[in-house]
Protein backbone atom coordinates (compact mmCIF):
# COMPACT_ATOMS: atom_id res chain seq x y z
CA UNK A 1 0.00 0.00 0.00
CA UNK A 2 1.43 2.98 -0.74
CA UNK A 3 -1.26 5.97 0.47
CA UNK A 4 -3.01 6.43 3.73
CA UNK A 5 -5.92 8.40 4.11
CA UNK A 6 -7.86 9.32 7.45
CA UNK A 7 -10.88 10.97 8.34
CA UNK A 8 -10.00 13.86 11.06
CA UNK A 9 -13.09 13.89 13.38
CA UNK A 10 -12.78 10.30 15.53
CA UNK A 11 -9.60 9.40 14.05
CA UNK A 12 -7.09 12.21 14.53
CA UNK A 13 -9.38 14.30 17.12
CA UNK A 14 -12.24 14.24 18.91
CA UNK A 15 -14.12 11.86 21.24
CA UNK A 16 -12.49 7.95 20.81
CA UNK A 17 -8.94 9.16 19.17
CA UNK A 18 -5.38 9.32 19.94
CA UNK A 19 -4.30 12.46 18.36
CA UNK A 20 -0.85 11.68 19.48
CA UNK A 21 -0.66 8.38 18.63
CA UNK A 22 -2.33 8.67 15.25
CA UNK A 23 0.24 11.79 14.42
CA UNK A 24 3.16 9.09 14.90
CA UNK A 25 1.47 6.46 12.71
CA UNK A 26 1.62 9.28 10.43
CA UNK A 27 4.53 10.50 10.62
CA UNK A 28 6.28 6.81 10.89
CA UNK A 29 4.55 6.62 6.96
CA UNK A 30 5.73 9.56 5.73
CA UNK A 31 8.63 8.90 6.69
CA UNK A 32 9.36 5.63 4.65
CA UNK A 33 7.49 7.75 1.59
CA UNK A 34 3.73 6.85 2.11
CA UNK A 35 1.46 9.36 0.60
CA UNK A 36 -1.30 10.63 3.27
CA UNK A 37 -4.26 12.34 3.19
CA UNK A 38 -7.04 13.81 5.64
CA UNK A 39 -10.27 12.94 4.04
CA UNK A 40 -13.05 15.14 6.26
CA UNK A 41 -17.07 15.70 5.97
CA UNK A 42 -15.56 19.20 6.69
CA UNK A 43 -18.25 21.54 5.62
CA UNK A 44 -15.28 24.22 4.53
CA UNK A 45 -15.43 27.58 4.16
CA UNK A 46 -12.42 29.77 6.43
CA UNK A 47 -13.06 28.07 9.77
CA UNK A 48 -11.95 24.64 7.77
CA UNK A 49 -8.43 26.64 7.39
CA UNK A 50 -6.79 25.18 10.34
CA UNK A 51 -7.64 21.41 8.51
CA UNK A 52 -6.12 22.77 4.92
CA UNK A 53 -3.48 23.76 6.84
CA UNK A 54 -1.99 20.43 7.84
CA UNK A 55 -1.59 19.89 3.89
CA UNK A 56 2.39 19.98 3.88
CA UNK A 57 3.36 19.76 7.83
CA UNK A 58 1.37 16.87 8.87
CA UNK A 59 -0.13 15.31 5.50
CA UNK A 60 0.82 15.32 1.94
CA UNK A 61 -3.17 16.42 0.97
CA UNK A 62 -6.37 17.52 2.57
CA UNK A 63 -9.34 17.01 0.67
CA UNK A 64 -12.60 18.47 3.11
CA UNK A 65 -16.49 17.40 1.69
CA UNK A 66 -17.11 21.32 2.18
CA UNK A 67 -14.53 22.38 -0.89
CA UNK A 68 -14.96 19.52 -3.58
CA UNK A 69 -18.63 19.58 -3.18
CA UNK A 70 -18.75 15.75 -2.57
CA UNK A 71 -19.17 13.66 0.67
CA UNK A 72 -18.21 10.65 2.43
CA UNK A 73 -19.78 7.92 1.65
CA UNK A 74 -20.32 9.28 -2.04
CA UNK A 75 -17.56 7.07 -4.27
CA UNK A 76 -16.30 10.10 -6.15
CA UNK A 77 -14.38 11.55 -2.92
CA UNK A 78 -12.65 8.70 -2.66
CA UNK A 79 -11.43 8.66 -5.82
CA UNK A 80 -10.38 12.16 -5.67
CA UNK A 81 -8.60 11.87 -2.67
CA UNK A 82 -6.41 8.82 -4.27
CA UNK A 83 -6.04 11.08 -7.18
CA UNK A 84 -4.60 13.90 -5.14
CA UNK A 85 -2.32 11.98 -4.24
CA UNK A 86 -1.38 10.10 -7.62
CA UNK A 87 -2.41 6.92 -6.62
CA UNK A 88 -5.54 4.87 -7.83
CA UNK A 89 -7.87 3.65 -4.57
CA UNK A 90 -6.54 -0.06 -4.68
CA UNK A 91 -3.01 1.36 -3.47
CA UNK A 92 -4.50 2.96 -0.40
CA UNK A 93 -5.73 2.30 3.24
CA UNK A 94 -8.53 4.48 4.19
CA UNK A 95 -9.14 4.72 7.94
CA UNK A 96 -12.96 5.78 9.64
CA UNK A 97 -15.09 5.52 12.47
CA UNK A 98 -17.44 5.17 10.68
CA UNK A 99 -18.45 1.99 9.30
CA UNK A 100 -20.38 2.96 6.62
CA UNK A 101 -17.52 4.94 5.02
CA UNK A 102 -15.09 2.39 5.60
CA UNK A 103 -17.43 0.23 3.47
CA UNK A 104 -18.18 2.68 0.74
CA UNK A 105 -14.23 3.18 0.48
CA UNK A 106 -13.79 -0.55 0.37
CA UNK A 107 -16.33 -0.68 -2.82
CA UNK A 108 -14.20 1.61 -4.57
CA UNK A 109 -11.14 -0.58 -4.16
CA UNK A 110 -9.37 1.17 -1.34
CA UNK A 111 -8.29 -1.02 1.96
CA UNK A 112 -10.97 0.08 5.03
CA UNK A 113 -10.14 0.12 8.63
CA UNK A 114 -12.72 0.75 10.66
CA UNK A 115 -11.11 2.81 13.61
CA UNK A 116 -12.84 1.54 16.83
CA UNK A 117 -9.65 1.55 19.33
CA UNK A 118 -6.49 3.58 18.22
CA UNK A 119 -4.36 1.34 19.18
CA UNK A 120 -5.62 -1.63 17.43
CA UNK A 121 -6.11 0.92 14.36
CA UNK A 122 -2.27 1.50 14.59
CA UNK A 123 -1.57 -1.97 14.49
CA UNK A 124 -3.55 -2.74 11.79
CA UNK A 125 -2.16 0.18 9.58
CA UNK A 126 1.33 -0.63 10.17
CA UNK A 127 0.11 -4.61 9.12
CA UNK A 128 -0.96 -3.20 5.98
CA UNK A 129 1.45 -0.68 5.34
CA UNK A 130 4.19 -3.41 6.11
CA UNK A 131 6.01 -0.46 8.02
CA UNK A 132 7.34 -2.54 11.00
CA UNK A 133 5.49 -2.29 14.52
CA UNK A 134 3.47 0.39 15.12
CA UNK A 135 3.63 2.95 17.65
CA UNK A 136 3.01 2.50 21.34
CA UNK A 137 1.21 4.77 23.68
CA UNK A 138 4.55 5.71 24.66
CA UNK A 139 6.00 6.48 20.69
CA UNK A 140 8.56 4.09 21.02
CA UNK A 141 6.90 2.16 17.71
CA UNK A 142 7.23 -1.15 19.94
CA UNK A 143 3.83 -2.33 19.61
CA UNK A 144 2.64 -5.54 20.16
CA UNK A 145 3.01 -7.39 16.97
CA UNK A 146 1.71 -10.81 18.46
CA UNK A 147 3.72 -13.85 18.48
């Protein structure tokens, strides 16, 4: 897999997420040149500026429902969001709480985790990233791999 996309709201922030721990599972994949995106039901406009604004720092793209005029679960945003970052859907893992968007996602060929505990979310990415262990709650990216 070579993208990663994520919704912001119960993923990166809000109730249920690990901001810091999901900013490391970023950061571990951008570091070994995974592509990454924010994929948000954002309804835009200028208070969305602080999301656009992790395009570059944080994530290579930001792609928010309220700007393209398309939402999540609509296919078309998840095809644009692979596009933005030159890659079809089938080369990228697409991370939700929601299960309904994970599924739409999945129809359009990308890889769906459905993002229930962060720490099993890690896990999972860095499985399907096949990045090495993912981060622990302390950053040390010693996870628990199984044996």
């Amino acid at each position: 897999m070579r993208g990663l996309v994520l919704d912001f709201g119960g993923v990166l922030g809000g109730p249920g997420s690990d901001g810091d721990l999901m900013a490391r599972v970023v950061a571990q994949a951008r570091g070994r040149g995974v592509r990454t995106a924010i994929l948000s039901n954002d309804p835009g406009g200028s208070g969305a500026q602080r999301l656009r604004d992790l395009a570059g720092p944080f994530v290579d793209a930001v792609v928010l429902s309220g700007d393209v005029g398309t939402a999540k679960p609509d296919p078309r945003i998840y095809a644009l969001v692979a596009a933005g970052l030159g890659l079809a859907p089938d080369e990228c893992v697409f991370v939700d709480d929601l299960v309904g968007n994970v599924r739409a996602a999945v129809a359009v060929g990308m890889v769906g985790v459905h993002h229930v505990d962060p720490s099993v979310a890690a896990e999972e990415i860095a499985i399907l990233l096949d990045r090495g262990p993912a981060p622990d709650a302390a950053g040390t990216g010693r996870g628990n791999r199984g044996s």
